[in-house]
C-alpha atoms as a PDB file:
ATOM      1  CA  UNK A   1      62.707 -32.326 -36.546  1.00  0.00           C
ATOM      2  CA  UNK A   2      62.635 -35.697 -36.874  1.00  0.00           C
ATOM      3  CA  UNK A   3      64.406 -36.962 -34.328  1.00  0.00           C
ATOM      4  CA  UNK A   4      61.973 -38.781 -31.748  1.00  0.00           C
ATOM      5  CA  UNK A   5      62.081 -38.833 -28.069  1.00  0.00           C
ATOM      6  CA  UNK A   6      60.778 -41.131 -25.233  1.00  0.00           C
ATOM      7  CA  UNK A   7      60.509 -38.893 -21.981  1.00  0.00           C
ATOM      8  CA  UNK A   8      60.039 -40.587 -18.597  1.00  0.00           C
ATOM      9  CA  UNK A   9      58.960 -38.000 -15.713  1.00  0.00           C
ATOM     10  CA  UNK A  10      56.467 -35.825 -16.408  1.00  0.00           C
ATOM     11  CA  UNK A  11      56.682 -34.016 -12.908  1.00  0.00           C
ATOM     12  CA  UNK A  12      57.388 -30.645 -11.521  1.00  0.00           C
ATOM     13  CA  UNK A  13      60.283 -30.345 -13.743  1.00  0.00           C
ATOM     14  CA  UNK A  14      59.615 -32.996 -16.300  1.00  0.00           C
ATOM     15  CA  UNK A  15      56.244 -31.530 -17.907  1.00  0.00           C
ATOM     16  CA  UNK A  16      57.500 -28.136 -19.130  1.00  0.00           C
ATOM     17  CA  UNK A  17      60.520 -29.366 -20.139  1.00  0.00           C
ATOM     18  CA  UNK A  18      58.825 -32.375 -22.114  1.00  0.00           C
ATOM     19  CA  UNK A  19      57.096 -29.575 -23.677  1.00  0.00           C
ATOM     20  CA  UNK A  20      59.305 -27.315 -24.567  1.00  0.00           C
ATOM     21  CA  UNK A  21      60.570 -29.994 -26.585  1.00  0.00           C
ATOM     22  CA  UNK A  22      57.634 -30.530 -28.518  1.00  0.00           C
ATOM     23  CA  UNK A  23      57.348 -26.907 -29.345  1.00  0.00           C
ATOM     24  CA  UNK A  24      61.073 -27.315 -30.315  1.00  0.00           C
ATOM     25  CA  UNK A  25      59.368 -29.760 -33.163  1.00  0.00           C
ATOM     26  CA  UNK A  26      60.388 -33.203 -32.023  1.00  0.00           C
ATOM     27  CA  UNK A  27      58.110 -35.997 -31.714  1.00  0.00           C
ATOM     28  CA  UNK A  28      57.947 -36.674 -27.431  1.00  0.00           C
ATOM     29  CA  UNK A  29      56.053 -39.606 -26.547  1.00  0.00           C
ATOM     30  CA  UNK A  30      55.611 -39.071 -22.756  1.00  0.00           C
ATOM     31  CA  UNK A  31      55.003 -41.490 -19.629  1.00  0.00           C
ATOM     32  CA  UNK A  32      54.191 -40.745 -16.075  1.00  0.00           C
ATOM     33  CA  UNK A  33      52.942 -42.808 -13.140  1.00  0.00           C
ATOM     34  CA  UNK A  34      49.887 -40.517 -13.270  1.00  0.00           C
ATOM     35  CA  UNK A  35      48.061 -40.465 -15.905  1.00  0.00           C
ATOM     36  CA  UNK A  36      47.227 -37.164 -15.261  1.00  0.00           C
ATOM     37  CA  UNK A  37      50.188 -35.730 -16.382  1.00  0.00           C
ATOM     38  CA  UNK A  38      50.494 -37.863 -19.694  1.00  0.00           C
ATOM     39  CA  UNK A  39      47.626 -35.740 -20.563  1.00  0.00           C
ATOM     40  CA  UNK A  40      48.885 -32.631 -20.561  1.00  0.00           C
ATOM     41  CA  UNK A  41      51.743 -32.989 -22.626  1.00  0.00           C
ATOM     42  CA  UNK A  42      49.364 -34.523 -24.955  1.00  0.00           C
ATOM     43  CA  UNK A  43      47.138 -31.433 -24.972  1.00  0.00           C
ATOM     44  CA  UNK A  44      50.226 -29.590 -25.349  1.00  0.00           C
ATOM     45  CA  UNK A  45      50.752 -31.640 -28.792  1.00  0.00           C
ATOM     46  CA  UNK A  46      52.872 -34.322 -27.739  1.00  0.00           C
ATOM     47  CA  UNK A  47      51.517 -38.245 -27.367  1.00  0.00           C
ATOM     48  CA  UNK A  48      51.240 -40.341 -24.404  1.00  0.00           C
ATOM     49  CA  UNK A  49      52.101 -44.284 -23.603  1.00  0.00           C
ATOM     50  CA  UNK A  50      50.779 -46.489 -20.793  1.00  0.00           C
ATOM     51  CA  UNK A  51      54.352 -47.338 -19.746  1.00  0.00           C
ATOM     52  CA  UNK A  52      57.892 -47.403 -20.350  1.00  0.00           C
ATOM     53  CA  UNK A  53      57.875 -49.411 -22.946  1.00  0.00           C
ATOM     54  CA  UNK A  54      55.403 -47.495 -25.522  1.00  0.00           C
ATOM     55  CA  UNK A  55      57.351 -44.750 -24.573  1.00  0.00           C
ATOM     56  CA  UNK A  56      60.816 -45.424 -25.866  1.00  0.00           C
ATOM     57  CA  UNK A  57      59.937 -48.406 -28.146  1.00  0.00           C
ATOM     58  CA  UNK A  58      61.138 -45.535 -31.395  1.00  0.00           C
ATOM     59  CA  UNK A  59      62.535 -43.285 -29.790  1.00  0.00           C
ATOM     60  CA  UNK A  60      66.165 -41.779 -31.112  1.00  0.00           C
ATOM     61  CA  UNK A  61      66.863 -40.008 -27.811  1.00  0.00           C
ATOM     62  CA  UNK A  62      65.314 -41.483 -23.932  1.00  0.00           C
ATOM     63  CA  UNK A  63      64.870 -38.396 -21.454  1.00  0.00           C
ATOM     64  CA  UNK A  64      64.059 -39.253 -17.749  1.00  0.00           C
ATOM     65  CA  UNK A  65      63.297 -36.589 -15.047  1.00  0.00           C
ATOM     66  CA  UNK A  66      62.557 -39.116 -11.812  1.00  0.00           C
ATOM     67  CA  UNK A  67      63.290 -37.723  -8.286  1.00  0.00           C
ATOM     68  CA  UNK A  68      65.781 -40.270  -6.585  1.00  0.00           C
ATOM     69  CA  UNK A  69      68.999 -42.757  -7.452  1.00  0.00           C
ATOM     70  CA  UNK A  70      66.982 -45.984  -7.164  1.00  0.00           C
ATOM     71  CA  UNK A  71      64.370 -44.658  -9.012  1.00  0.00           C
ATOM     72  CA  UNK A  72      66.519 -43.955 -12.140  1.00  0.00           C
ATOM     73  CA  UNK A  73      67.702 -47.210 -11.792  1.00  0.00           C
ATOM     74  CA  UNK A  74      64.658 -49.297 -11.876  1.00  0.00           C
ATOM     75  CA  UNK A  75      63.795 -46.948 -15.145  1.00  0.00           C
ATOM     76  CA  UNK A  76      66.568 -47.589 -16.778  1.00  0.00           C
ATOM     77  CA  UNK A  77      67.809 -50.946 -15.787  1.00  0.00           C
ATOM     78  CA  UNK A  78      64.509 -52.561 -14.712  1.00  0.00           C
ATOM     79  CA  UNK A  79      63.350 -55.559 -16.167  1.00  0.00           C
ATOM     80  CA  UNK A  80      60.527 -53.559 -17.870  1.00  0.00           C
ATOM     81  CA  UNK A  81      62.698 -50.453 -17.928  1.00  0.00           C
ATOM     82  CA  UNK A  82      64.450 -48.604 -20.858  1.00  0.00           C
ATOM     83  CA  UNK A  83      67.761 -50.675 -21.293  1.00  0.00           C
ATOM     84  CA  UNK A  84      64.593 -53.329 -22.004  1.00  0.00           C
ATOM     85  CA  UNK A  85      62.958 -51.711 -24.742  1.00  0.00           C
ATOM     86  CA  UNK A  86      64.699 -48.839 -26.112  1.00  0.00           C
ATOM     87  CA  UNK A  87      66.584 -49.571 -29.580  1.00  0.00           C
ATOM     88  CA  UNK A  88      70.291 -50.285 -30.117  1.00  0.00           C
ATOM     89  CA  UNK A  89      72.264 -47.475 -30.040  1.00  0.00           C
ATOM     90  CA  UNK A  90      69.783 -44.957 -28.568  1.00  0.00           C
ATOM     91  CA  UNK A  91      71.083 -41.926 -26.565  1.00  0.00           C
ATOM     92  CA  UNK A  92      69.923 -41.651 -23.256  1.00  0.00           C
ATOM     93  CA  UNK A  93      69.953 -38.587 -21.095  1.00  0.00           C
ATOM     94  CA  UNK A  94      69.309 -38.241 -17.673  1.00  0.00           C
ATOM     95  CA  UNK A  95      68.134 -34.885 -16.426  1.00  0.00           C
ATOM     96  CA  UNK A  96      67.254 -36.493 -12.834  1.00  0.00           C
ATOM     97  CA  UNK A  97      69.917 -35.477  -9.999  1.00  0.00           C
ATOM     98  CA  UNK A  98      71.268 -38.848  -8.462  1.00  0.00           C
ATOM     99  CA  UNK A  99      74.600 -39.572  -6.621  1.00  0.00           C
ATOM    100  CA  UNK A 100      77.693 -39.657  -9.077  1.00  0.00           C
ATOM    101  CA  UNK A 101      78.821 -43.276  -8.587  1.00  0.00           C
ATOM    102  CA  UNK A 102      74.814 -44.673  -9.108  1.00  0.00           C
ATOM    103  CA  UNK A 103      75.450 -42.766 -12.557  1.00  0.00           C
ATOM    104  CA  UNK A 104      78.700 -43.771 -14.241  1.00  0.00           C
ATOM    105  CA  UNK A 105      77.440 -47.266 -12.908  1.00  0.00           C
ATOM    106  CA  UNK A 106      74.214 -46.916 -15.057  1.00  0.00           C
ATOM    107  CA  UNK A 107      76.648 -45.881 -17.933  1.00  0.00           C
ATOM    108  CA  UNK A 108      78.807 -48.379 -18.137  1.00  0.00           C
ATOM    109  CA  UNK A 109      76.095 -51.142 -17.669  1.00  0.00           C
ATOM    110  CA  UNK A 110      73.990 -48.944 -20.484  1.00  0.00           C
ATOM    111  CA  UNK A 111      77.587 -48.753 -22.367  1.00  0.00           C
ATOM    112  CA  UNK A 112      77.235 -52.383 -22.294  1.00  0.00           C
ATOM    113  CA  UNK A 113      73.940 -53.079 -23.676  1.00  0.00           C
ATOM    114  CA  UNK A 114      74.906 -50.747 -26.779  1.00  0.00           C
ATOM    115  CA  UNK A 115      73.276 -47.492 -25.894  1.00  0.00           C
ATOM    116  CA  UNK A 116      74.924 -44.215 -25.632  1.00  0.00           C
ATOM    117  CA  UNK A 117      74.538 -42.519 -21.809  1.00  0.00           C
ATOM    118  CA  UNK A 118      74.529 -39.113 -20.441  1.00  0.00           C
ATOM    119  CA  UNK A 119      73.883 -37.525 -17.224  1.00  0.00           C
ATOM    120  CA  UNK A 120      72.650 -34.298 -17.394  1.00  0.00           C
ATOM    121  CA  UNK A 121      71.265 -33.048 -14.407  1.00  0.00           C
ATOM    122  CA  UNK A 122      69.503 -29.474 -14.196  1.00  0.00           C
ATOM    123  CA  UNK A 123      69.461 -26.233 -12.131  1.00  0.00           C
ATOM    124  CA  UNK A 124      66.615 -23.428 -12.552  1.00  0.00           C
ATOM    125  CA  UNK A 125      63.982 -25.294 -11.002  1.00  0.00           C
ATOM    126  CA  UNK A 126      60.332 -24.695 -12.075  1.00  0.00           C
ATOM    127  CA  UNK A 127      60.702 -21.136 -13.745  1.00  0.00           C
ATOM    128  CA  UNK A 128      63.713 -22.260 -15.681  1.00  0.00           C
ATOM    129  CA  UNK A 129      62.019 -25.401 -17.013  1.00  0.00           C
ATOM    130  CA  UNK A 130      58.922 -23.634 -18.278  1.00  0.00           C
ATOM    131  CA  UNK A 131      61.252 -20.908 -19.791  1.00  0.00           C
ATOM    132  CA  UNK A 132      63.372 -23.344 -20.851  1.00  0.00           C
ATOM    133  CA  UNK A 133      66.494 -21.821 -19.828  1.00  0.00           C
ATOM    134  CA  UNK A 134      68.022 -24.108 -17.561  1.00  0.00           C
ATOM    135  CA  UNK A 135      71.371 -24.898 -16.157  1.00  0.00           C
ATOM    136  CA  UNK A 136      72.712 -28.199 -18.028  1.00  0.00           C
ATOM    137  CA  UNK A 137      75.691 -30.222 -16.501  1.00  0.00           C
ATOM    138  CA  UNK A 138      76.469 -32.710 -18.574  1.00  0.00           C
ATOM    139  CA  UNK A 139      79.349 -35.790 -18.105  1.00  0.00           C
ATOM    140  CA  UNK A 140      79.457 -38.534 -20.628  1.00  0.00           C
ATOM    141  CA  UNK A 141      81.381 -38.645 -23.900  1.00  0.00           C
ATOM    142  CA  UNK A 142      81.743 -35.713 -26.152  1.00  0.00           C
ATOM    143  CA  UNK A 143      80.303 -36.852 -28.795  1.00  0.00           C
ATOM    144  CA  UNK A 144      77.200 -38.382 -27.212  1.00  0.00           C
ATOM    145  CA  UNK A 145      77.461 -34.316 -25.842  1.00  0.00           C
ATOM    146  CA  UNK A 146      77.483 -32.987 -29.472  1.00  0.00           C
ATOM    147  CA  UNK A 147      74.942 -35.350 -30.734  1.00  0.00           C
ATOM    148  CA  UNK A 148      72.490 -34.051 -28.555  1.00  0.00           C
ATOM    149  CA  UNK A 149      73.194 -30.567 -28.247  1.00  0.00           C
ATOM    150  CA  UNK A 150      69.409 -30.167 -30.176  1.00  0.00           C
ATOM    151  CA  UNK A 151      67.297 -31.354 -27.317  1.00  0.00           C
ATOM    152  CA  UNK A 152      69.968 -29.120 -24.891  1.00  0.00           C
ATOM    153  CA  UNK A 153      69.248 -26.107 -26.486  1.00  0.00           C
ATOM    154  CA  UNK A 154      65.470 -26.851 -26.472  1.00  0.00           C
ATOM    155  CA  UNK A 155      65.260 -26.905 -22.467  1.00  0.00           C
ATOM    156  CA  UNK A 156      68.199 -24.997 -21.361  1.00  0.00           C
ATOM    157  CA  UNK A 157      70.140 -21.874 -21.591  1.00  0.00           C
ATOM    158  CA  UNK A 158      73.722 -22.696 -20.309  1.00  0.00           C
ATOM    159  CA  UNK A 159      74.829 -26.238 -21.257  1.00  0.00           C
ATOM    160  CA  UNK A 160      78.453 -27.116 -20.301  1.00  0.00           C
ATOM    161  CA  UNK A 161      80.033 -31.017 -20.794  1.00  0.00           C
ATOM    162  CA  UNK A 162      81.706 -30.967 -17.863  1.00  0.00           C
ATOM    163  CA  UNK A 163      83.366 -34.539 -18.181  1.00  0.00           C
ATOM    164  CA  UNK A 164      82.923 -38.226 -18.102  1.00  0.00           C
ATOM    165  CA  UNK A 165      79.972 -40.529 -16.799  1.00  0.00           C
ATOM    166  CA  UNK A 166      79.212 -39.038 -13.178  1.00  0.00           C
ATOM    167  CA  UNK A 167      80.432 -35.735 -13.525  1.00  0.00           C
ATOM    168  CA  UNK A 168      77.425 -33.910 -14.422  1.00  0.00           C
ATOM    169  CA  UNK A 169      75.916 -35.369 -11.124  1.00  0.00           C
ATOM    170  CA  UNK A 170      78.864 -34.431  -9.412  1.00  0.00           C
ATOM    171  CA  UNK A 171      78.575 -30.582 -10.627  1.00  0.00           C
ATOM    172  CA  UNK A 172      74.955 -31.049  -9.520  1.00  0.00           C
ATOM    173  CA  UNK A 173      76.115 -31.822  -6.134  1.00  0.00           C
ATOM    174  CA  UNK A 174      77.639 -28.803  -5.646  1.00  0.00           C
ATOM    175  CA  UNK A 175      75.323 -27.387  -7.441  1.00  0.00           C
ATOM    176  CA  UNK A 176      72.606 -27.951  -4.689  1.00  0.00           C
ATOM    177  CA  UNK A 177      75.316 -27.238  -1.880  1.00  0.00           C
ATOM    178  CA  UNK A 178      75.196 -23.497  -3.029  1.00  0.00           C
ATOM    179  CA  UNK A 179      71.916 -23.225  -3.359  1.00  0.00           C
ATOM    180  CA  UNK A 180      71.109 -24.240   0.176  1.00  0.00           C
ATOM    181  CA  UNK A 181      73.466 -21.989   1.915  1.00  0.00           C
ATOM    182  CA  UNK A 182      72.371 -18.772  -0.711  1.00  0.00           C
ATOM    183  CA  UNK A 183      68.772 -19.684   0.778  1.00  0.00           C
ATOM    184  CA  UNK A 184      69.263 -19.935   4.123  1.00  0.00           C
ATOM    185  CA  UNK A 185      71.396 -16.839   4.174  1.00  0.00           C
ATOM    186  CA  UNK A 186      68.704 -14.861   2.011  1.00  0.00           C
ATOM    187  CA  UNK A 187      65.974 -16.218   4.323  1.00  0.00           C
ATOM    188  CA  UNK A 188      68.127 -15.033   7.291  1.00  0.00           C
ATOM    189  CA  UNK A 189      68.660 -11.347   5.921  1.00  0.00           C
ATOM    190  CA  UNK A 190      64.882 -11.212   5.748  1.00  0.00           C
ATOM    191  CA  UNK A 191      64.223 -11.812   8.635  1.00  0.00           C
ATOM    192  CA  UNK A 192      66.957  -9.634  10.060  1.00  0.00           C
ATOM    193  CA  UNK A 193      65.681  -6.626   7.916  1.00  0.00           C
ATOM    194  CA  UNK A 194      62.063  -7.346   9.039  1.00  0.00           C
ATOM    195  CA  UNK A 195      62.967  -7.218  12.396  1.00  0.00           C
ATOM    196  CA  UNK A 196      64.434  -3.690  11.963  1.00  0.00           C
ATOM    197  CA  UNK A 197      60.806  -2.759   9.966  1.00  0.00           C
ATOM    198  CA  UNK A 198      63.395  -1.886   6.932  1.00  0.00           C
ATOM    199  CA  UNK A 199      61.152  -2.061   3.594  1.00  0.00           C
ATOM    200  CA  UNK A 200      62.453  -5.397   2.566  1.00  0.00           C
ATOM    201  CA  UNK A 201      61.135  -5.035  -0.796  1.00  0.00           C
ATOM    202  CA  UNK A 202      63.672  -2.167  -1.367  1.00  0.00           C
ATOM    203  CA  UNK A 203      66.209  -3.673   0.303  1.00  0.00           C
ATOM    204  CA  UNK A 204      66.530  -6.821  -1.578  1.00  0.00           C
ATOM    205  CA  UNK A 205      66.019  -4.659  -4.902  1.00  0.00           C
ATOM    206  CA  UNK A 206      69.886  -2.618  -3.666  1.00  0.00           C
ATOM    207  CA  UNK A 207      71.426  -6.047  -2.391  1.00  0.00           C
ATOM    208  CA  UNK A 208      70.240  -7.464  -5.811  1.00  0.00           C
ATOM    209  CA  UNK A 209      72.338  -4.618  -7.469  1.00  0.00           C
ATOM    210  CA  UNK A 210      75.428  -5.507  -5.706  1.00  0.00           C
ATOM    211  CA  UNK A 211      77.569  -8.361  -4.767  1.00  0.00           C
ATOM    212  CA  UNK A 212      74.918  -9.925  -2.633  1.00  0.00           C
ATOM    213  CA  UNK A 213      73.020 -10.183  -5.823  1.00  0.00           C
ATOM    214  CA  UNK A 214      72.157 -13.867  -6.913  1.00  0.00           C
ATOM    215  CA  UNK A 215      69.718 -16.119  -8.973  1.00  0.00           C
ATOM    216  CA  UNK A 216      68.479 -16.859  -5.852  1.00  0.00           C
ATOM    217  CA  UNK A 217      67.618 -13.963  -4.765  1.00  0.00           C
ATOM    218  CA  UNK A 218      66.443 -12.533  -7.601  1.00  0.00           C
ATOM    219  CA  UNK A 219      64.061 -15.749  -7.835  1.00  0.00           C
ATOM    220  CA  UNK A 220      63.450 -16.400  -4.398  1.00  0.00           C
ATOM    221  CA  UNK A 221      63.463 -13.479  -2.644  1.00  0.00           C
ATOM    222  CA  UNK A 222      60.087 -12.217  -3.445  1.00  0.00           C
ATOM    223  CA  UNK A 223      58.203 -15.049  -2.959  1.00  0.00           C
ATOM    224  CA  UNK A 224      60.043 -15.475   0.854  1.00  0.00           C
ATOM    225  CA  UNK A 225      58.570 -11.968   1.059  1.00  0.00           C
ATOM    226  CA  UNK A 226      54.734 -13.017   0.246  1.00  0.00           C
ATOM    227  CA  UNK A 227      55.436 -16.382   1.995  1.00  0.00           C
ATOM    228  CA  UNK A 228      54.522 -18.342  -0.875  1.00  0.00           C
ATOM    229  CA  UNK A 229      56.107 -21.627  -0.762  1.00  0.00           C
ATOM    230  CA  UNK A 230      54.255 -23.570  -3.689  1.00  0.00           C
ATOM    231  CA  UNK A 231      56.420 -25.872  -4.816  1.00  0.00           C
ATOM    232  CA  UNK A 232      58.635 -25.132  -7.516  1.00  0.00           C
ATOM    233  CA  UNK A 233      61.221 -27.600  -6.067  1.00  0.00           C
ATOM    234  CA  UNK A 234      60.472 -29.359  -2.871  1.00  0.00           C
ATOM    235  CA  UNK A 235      62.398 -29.116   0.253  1.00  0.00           C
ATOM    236  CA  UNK A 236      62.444 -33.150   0.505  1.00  0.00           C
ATOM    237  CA  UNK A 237      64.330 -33.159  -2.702  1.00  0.00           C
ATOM    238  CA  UNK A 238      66.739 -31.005  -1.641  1.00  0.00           C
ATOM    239  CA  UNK A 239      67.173 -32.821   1.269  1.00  0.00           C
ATOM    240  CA  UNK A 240      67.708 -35.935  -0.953  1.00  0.00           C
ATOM    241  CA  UNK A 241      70.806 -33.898  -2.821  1.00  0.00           C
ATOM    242  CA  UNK A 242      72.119 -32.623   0.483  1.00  0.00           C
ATOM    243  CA  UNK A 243      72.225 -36.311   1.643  1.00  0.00           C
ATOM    244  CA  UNK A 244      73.901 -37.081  -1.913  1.00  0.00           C
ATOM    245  CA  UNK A 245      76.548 -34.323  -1.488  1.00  0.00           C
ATOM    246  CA  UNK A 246      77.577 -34.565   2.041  1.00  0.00           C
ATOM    247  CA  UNK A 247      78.098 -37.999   1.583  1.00  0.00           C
ATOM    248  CA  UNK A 248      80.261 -37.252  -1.422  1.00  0.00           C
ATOM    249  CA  UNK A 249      82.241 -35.040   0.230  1.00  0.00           C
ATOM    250  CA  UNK A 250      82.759 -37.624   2.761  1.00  0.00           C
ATOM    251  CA  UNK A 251      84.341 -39.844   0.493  1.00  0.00           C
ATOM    252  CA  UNK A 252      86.505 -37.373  -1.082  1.00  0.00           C
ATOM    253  CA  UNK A 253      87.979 -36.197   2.659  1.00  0.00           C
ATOM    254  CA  UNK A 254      86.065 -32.575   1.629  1.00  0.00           C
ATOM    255  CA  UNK A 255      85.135 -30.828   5.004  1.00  0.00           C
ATOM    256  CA  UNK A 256      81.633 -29.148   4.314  1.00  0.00           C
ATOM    257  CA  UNK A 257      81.307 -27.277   7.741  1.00  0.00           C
ATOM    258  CA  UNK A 258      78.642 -24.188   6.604  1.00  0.00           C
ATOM    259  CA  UNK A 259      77.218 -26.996   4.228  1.00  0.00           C
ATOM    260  CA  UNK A 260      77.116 -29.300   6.780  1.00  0.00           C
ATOM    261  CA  UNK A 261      74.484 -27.134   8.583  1.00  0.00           C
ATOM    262  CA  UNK A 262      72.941 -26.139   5.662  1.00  0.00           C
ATOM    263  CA  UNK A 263      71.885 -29.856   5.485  1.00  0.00           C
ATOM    264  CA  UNK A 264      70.884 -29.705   8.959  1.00  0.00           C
ATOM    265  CA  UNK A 265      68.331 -27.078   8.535  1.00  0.00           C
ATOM    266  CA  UNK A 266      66.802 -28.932   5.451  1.00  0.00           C
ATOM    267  CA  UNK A 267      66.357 -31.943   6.633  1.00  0.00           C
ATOM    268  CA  UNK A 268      64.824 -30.166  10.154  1.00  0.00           C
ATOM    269  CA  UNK A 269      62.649 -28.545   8.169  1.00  0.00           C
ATOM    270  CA  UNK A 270      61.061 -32.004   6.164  1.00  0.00           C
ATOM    271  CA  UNK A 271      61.129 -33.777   9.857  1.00  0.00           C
ATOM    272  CA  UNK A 272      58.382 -31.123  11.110  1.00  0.00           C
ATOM    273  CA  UNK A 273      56.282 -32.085   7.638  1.00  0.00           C
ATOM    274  CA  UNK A 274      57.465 -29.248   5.198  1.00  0.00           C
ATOM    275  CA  UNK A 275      59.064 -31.604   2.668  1.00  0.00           C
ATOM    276  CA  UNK A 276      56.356 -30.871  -0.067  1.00  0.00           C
ATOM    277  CA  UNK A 277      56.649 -27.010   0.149  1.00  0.00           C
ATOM    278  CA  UNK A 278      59.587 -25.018  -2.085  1.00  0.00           C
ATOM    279  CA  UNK A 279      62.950 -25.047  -0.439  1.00  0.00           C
ATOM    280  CA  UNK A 280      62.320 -21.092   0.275  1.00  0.00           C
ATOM    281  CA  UNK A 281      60.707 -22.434   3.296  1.00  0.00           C
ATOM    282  CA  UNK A 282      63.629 -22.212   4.583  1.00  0.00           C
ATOM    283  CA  UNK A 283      62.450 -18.775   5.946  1.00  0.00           C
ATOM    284  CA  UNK A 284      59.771 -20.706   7.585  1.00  0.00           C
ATOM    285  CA  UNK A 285      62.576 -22.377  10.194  1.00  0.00           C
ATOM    286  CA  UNK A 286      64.839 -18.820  10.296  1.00  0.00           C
ATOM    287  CA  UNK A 287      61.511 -17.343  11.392  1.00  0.00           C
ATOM    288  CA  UNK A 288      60.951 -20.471  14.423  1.00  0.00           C
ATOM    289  CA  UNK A 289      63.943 -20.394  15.308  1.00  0.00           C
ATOM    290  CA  UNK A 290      64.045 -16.185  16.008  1.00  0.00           C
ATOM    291  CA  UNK A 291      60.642 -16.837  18.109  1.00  0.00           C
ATOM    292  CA  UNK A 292      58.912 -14.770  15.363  1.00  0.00           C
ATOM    293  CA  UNK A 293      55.363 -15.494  13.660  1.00  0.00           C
ATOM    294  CA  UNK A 294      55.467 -16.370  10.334  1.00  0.00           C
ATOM    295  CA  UNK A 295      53.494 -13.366   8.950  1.00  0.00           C
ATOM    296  CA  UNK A 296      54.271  -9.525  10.116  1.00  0.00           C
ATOM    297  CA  UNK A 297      51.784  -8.188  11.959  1.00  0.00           C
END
């Protein structure tokens, strides 16, 4: 193809889907704070820049994939940051997940400076990205949507334009909300079951089968299981989108009660120094709190 994209955040998330795109055949010029990471998608064919800048300087389409709200902003409206350097008239898509208002703000101030804005925040976490069938909720216009229904398909699976500037974060939001209380319910059950010695494997094969049966489980369950928690997305980001949607709902006059504890228990378990591990952990603080160790004996 030879459309040509600048991608910013080359983390966790970022990399595979950075790649993905360049097996997808478009020309990715990548930048990351660490260096480290520019080199990989170079050795996966891709090419690297030194900064912002390098990377967007040609580029058609601008992806970013940072972790927080003021973090897109200094990338994208940053004195050295894409509305700086990108062309007139570029698209740019961000897959980050950032409070709603932060984003139509961006959009209307990128709107302004003649480039076309989308926020697209994801859902799959690591496995999804290097599979490259992620969840894709997109607000903006629908033709900035259309035009860039290419590097969509390329990274993700189900891609739905769910409305303007802000509403893609906003889907995110609740998004994350769901997430956190399927985790924390799956990471109770195990426990429960292990309690009762009940061969959790085959249990949480038959819940998968029925209505208890989830993404979440189906991804998470078995790693809860082995008590791997490598980090395919970390608890302190989830704690970040917690923050994001129970303020939202605040604003709206939404009462969040199970969500509100949801957000509880995630942001317990970053305060005792978990924040880097996957938000499975979760099972980690079910387990604490039962007075149970965190491997069967």
């Amino acid at each position: 193809m030879s459309m040509k994209i600048g991608f910013i955040g080359l983390g966790i998330m970022g990399a595979p889907m950075a790649a993905n795109l360049v097996k997808a055949g478009f020309a990715v010029t990548g930048y990351n704070r660490s260096p480290a990471r520019v080199e990989q998608l170079v050795a996966a064919g891709g090419q690297g820049a030194k900064d912002i800048a390098g990377a967007v300087a040609d580029a058609d389409v601008v992806a970013t994939m940072v972790p927080d709200s003021p973090d897109v902003r200094a990338v994208l409206a940053g004195d050295d940051g894409v509305f700086a350097h990108a062309k007139a008239g570029a698209l740019v898509i961000d897959f980050s997940s950032i409070r709603p208002d932060v984003a139509a703000g961006l959009a209307a101030e990128g709107a302004g400076r003649g480039f076309r804005m989308l926020d697209a925040p994801v859902s799959g976490g690591e496995a999804g990205a290097v599979e490259g069938v992620l969840s894709i909720m997109v607000g903006g216009a629908a033709g900035d949507f259309e035009a860039a229904a290419p590097v969509f398909d390329a990274v993700g699976k189900t891609v739905v334009h769910v409305g303007p500037a802000g509403s893609g974060q906003t889907v995110k939001a609740a998004n994350q909300l769901m997430v956190a209380g399927h985790l924390e319910l799956l990471a109770e059950a195990i426990v429960f079951l292990e309690a009762y010695g009940v061969d959790t494997e085959a249990a949480l094969r038959v819940l998968g089968g029925g209505l208890a049966g989830s993404t979440v489980l189906q991804r998470k369950g078995p790693s809860m299981l082995a008590r791997d928690f490598k980090p395919g997305f970390r608890i302190e980001l989830h704690d970040k989108d917690m923050g994001i949607v129970t303020a939202a709902a605040r604003e709206a006059g939404v009462v969040i009660p199970l969500g509100a504890v949801a957000a509880q228990l995630v942001a317990s378990l970053k305060a005792q120094g978990d924040g880097a591990l996957d938000h499975s952990a979760l099972l980690k603080l079910v387990l604490q709190l039962s007075g149970r160790p965190e491997r069967q004996e």
